[in-house]
Structure formats: structure tokens, C-alpha cells
Protein backbone atom coordinates (compact mmCIF):
# COMPACT_ATOMS: atom_id res chain seq x y z
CA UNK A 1 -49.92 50.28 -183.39
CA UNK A 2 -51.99 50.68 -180.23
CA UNK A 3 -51.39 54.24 -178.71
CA UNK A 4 -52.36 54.50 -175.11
CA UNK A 5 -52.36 57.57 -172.92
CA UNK A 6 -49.61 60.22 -173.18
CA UNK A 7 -48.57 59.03 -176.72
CA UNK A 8 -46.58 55.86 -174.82
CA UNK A 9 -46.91 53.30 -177.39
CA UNK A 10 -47.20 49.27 -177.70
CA UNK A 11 -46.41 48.37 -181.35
CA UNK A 12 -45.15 45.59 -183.50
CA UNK A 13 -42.61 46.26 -186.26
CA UNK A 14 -42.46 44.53 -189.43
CA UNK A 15 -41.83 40.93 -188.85
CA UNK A 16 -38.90 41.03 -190.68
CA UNK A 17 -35.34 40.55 -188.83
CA UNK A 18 -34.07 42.72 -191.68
CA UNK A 19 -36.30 45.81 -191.32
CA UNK A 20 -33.92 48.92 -189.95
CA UNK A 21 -34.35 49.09 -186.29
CA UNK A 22 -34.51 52.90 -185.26
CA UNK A 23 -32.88 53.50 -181.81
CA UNK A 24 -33.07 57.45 -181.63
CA UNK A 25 -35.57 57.23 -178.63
CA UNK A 26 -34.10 54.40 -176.92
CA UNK A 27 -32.30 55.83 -173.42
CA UNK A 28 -30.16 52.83 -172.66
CA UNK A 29 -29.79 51.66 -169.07
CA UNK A 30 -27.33 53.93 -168.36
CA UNK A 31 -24.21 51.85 -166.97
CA UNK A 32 -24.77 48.50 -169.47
CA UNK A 33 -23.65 46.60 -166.10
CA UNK A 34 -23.43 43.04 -165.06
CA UNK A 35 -26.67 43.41 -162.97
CA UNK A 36 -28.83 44.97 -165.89
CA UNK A 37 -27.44 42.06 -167.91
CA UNK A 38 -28.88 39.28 -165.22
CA UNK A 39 -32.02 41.17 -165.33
CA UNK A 40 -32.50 40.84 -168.89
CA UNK A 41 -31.76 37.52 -168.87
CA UNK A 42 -33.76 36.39 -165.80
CA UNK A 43 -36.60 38.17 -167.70
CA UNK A 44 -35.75 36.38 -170.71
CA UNK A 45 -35.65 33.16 -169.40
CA UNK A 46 -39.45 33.68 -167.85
CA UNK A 47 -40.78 35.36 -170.87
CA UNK A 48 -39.57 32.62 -173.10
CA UNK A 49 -41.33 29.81 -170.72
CA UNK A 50 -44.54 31.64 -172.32
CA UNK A 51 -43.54 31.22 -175.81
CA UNK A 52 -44.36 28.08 -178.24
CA UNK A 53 -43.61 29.37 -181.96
CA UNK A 54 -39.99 30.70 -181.42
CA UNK A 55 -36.89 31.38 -179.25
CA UNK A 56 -37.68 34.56 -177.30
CA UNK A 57 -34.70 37.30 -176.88
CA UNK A 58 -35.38 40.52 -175.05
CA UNK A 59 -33.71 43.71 -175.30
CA UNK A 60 -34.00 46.64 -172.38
CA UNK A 61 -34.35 49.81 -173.48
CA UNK A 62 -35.18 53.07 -171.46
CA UNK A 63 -37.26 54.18 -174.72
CA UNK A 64 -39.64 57.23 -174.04
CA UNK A 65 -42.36 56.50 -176.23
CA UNK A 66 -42.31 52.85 -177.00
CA UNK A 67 -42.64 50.45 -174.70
CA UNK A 68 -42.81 47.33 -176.45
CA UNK A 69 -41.60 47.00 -180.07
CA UNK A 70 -41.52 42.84 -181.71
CA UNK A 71 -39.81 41.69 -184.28
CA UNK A 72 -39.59 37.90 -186.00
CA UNK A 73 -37.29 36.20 -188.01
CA UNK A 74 -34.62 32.87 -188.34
CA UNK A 75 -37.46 31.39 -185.31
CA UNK A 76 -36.37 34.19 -183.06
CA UNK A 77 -38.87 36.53 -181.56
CA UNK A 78 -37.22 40.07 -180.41
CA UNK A 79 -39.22 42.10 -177.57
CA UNK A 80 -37.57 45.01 -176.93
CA UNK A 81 -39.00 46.20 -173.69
CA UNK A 82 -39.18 49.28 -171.53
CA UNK A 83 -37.28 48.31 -168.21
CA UNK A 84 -40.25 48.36 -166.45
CA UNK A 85 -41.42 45.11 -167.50
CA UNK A 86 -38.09 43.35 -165.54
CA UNK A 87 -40.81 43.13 -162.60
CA UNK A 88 -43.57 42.67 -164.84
CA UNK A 89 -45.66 39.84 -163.11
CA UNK A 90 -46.71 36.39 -164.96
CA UNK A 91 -49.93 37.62 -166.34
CA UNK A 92 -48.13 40.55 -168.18
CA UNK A 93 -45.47 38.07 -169.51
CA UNK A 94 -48.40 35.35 -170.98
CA UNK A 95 -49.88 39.03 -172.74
CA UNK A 96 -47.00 39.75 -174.37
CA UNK A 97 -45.76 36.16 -175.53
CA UNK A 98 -49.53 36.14 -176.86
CA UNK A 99 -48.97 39.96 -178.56
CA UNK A 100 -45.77 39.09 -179.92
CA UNK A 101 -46.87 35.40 -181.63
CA UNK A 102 -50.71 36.71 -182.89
CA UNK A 103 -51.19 40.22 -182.00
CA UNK A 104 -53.99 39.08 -179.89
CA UNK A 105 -56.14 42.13 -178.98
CA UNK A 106 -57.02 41.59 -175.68
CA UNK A 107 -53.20 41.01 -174.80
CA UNK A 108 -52.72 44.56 -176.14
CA UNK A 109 -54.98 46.10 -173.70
CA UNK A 110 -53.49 44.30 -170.87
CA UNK A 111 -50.36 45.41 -172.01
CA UNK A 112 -51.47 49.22 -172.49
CA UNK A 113 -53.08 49.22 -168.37
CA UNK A 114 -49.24 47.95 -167.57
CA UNK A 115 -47.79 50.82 -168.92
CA UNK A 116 -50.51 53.53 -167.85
CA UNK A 117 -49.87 51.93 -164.20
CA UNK A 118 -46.13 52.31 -164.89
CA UNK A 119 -46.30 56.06 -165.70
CA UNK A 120 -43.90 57.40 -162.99
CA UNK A 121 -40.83 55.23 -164.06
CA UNK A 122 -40.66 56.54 -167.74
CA UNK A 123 -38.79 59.20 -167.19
CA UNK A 124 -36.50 61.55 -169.65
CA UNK A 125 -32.75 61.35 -168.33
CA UNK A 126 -30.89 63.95 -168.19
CA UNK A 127 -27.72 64.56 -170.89
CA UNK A 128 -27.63 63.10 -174.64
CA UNK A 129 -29.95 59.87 -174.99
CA UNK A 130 -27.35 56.68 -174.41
CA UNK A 131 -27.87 53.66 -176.89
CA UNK A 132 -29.69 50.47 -175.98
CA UNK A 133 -27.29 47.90 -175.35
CA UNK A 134 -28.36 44.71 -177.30
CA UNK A 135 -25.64 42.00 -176.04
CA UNK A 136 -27.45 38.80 -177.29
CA UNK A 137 -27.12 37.81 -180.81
CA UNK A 138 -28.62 34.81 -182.63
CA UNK A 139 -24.90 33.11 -182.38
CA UNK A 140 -22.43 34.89 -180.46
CA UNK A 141 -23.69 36.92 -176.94
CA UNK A 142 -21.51 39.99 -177.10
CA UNK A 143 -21.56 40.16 -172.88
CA UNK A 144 -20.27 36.66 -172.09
CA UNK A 145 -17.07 37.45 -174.47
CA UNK A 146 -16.58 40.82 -172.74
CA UNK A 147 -16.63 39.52 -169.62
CA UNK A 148 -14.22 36.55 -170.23
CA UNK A 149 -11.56 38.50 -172.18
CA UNK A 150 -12.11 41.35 -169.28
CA UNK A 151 -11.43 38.75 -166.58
CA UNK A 152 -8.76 37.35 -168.60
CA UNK A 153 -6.82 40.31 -170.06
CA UNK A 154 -7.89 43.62 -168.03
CA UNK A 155 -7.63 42.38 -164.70
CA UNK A 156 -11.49 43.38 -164.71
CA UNK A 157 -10.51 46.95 -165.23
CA UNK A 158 -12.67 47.36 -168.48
CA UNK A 159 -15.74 50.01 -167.54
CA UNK A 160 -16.91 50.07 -171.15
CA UNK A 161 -20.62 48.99 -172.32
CA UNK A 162 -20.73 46.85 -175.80
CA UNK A 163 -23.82 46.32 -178.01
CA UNK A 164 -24.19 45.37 -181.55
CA UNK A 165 -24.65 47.49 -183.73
CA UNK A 166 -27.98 48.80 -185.65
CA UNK A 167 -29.33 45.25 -187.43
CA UNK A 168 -30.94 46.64 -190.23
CA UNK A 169 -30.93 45.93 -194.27
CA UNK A 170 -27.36 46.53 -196.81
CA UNK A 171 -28.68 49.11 -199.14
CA UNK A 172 -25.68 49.64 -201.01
CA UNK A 173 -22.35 47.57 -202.23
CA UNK A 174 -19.73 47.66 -199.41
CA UNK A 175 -16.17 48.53 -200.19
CA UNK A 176 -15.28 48.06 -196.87
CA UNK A 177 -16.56 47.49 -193.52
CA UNK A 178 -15.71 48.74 -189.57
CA UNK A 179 -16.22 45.65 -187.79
CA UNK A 180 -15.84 47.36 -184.28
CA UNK A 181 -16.02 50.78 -182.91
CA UNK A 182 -15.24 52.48 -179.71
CA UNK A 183 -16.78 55.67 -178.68
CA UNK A 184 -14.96 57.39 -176.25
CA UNK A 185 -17.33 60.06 -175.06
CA UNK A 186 -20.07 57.25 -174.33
CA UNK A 187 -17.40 54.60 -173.42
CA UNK A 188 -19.12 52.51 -176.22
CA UNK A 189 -18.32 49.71 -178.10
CA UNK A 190 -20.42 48.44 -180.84
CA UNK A 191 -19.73 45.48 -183.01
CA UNK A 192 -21.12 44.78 -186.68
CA UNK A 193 -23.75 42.65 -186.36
CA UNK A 194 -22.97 41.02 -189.87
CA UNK A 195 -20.46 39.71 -187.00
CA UNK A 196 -23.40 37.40 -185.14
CA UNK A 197 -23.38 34.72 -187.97
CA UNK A 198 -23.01 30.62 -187.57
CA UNK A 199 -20.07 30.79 -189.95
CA UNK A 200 -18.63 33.39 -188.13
CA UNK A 201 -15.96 31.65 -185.31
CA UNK A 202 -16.33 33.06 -181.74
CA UNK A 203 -12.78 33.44 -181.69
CA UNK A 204 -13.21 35.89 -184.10
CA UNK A 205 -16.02 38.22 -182.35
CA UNK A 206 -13.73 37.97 -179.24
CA UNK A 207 -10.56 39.41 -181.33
CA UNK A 208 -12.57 42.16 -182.74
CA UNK A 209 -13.98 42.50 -178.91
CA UNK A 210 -10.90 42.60 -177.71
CA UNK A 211 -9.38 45.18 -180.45
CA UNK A 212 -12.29 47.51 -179.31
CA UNK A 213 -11.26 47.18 -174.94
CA UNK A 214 -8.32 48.10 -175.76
CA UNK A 215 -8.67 51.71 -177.10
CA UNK A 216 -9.82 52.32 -173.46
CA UNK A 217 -6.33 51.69 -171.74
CA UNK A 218 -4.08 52.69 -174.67
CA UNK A 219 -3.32 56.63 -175.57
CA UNK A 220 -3.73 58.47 -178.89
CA UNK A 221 -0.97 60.65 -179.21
CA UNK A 222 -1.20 63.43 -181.66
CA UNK A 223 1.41 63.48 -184.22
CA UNK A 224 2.22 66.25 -186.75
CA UNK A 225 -1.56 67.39 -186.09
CA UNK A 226 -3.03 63.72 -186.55
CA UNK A 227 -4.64 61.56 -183.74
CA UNK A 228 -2.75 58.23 -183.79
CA UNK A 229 -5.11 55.69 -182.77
CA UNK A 230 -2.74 52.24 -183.43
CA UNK A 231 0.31 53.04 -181.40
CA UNK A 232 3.02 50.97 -180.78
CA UNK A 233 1.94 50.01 -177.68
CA UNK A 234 -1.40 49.43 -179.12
CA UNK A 235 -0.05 47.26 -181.75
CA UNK A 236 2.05 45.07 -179.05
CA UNK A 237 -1.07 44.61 -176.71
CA UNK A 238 -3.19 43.25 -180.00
CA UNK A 239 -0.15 40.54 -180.07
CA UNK A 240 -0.86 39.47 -176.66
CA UNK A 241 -4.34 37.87 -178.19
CA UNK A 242 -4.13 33.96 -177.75
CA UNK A 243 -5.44 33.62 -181.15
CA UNK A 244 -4.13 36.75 -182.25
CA UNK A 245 -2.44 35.01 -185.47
CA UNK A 246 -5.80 32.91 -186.33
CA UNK A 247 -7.80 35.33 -186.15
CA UNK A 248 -5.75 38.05 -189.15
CA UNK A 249 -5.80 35.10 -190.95
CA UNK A 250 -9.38 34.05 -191.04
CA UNK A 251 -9.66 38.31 -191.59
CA UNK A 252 -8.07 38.12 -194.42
CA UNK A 253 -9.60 34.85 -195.94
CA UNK A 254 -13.39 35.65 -195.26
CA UNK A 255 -13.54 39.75 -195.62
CA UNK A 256 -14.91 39.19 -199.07
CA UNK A 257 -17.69 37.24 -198.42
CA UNK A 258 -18.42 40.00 -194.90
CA UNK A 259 -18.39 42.72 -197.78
CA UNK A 260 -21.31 40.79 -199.33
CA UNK A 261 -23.45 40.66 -196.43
């Protein structure tokens, strides 16, 4: 951990994809929108040109006191990065491909003199810190199948953010599992990330996607003093699914082995 000026701090995690990621700082960009998305990736795609021992993947966060946090595993290397370093020029990007493959010291203080030169745009927002939204998974990239079943179901109308959910290591036998959730306060959805699998069909991610949009355009009524979340109406729009039928089947046949993950 290198701490420079004001407590901001450039650290690597364990380089374990397993270790428990801890998002309490992390101030998400705030609207999760198509254009923070093409940032990311355009700043993925350069980063990566810079990397030879892995596939890079980059996260944004709006994090207040880490700027740079790597993690490795499965080939992939994971730099979650302030948002500052979307305009971060070449020179920063070779430092931190560098950092993140050998922790190479002299990349650490170039990274550090980024930062301190990027005080002014860390900045606290205002309201209860939003979530990080992490959209691209080792197998399924949670964005693309938003936007296609948004486009193709919602007319566009969907406002919600999505991001998988904290990756971090089982520590107890599972019973059961929420494969999806939607937060209405933050307009939220988060998916399991035992979801972002190779044997897991993207089909499948897009039905529990899809389960999650619609909670924003269906009611829950209360009944006899209990919030119905599964109305009717809710139950007729999950119908509508093109694979709708596949995908409670291939539920039902695999849930077992997600338990075990």
C-alpha cells in the first residue's frame, strides 16, 4: 500500500479473484449511463494495449480514498480506477499496466503525482454513497444484455443501473440463493455473480436481467398488510420472455450445482 498525500491511496489487493471486494467507499458514477459505459471501455481497450500477462478489465469507481485497487485471477487483471484516470494520458496507462503485473516501484510514484495532480476532481457527493457499477464479467457483460432486452422489450424506457454483485468468497453452505435484486430507492439492479460462469447460458443471465427491469414498470400492491411483489401482471410480462420456458427449466435443472458455488 503506497499512501500519498491526504490519505488518497494506490494499493493492490490480494491477488486472489476470490478475496471479498469491499465497496463501502466506492461513490459510483452516479447515473451508470451508456456514456460512462463507453468510457470505461474506451479506457479499457487502451489500458489493455499495455498489458502482456493477462486480459485487462477496468472498473470506475468514484472511491474517496482509493484510487487504484488490482486484483488477479482466471488470467484476468481487475483495475478498479478512480474516474479520473478515463483521461489519464499513455504514460499513466504503461505505469499502471506495469503496477498491476509487478508492482514496479517507480510506476507507483508516477501513479501517486497523477492523483496529487488530480486533487480537485475527488470530491465527496452529496446524499448516501451509490455502488460502483461493475457491468463486465469474465463471461457474460451485464450492460450489453441490458441494453438489448431494453431495446427489445421496454421500448428503451428502462432508467435503471445494473452491476454484479459483491465477488467475494462462499463462507457458508447455501440453502438458497437471490440470483437478482432490484433496489428501488437506488434504481439498482444487481445480479449474482456466481451468475458470470462459462457453464452458465447467456440466455439465462438475460432472463434473470430481465426478471429484475421489470420490477421498475410493474406495481406492488399491498394486500392484507403485505407488499405483493409478483402480481399478476408481473407474472404475465415474465411470459412474454422469448426463452421464458428454457430458461425455468435450466432453473430448475442446475440450482443445485449454483447452491454449491
Amino acid at each position: 500500500m503506497i499512501p500519498p498525500r491526504r490519505a488518497r491511496q494506490v494499493e493492490i489487493d490480494d491477488d486472489r479473484e476470490d478475496a471479498p471486494e469491499d465497496d463501502d467507499d466506492d461513490q459510483g458514477l452516479s447515473p451508470g449511463s451508456a456514456d460512462d459505459e463507453a468510457a470505461r471501455v474506451t479506457l479499457q481497450e487502451r489500458l489493455a494495449a499495455h498489458v502482456a500477462k493477462g486480459r485487462a478489465r477496468v472498473v470506475l469507481t468514484d472511491n474517496m480514498h482509493t484510487m487504484v485497487s488490482i486484483k488477479r485471477g482466471d488470467g484476468v487483471i481487475t483495475f478498479r480506477l478512480h474516474h479520473m484516470f478515463v483521461a489519464a494520458p499513455p504514460a499513466v496507462l504503461r505505469a499502471l499496466a506495469r503496477y498491476g503485473e509487478g508492482r514496479d516501484a517507480a510506476a507507483a510514484r508516477l501513479l501517486r503525482a497523477f492523483v496529487e495532480h488530480n486533487e480537485a476532481v475527488i470530491r465527496r457527493r452529496e446524499g448516501p454513497p451509490a455502488v460502483t457499477c461493475d457491468v463486465e464479467g469474465k463471461y457474460h457483460n451485464l450492460r450489453e444484455i441490458f441494453d438489448e432486452l431494453n431495446a427489445a422489450y421496454f421500448g428503451g424506457r428502462i432508467k435503471a443501473r445494473i452491476t454484479w454483485g459483491p465477488r467475494g468468497r462462499r463462507r457458508r453452505t447455501r440453502d438458497s440463493i437471490k440470483l437478482g435484486s432490484y433496489t428501488f430507492e437506488d434504481e439498482l439492479i444487481r445480479i449474482h455473480p456466481v451468475l458470470d460462469a462459462a457453464d452458465v447460458p447467456r440466455f439465462f443471465v438475460a432472463w434473470i436481467v430481465y426478471h429484475e427491469m421489470l420490477h421498475e414498470v410493474h406495481d406492488m400492491p399491498v394486500v392484507d398488510g403485505r407488499r405483493v411483489y409478483h402480481t399478476p401482471a408481473f407474472r404475465n410480462a415474465e411470459a412474454q420472455f422469448e426463452r421464458y420456458a428454457e430458461a425455468v427449466l435450466w432453473e430448475r435443472t442446475h440450482l443445485a450445482k449454483l447452491l454449491e458455488r
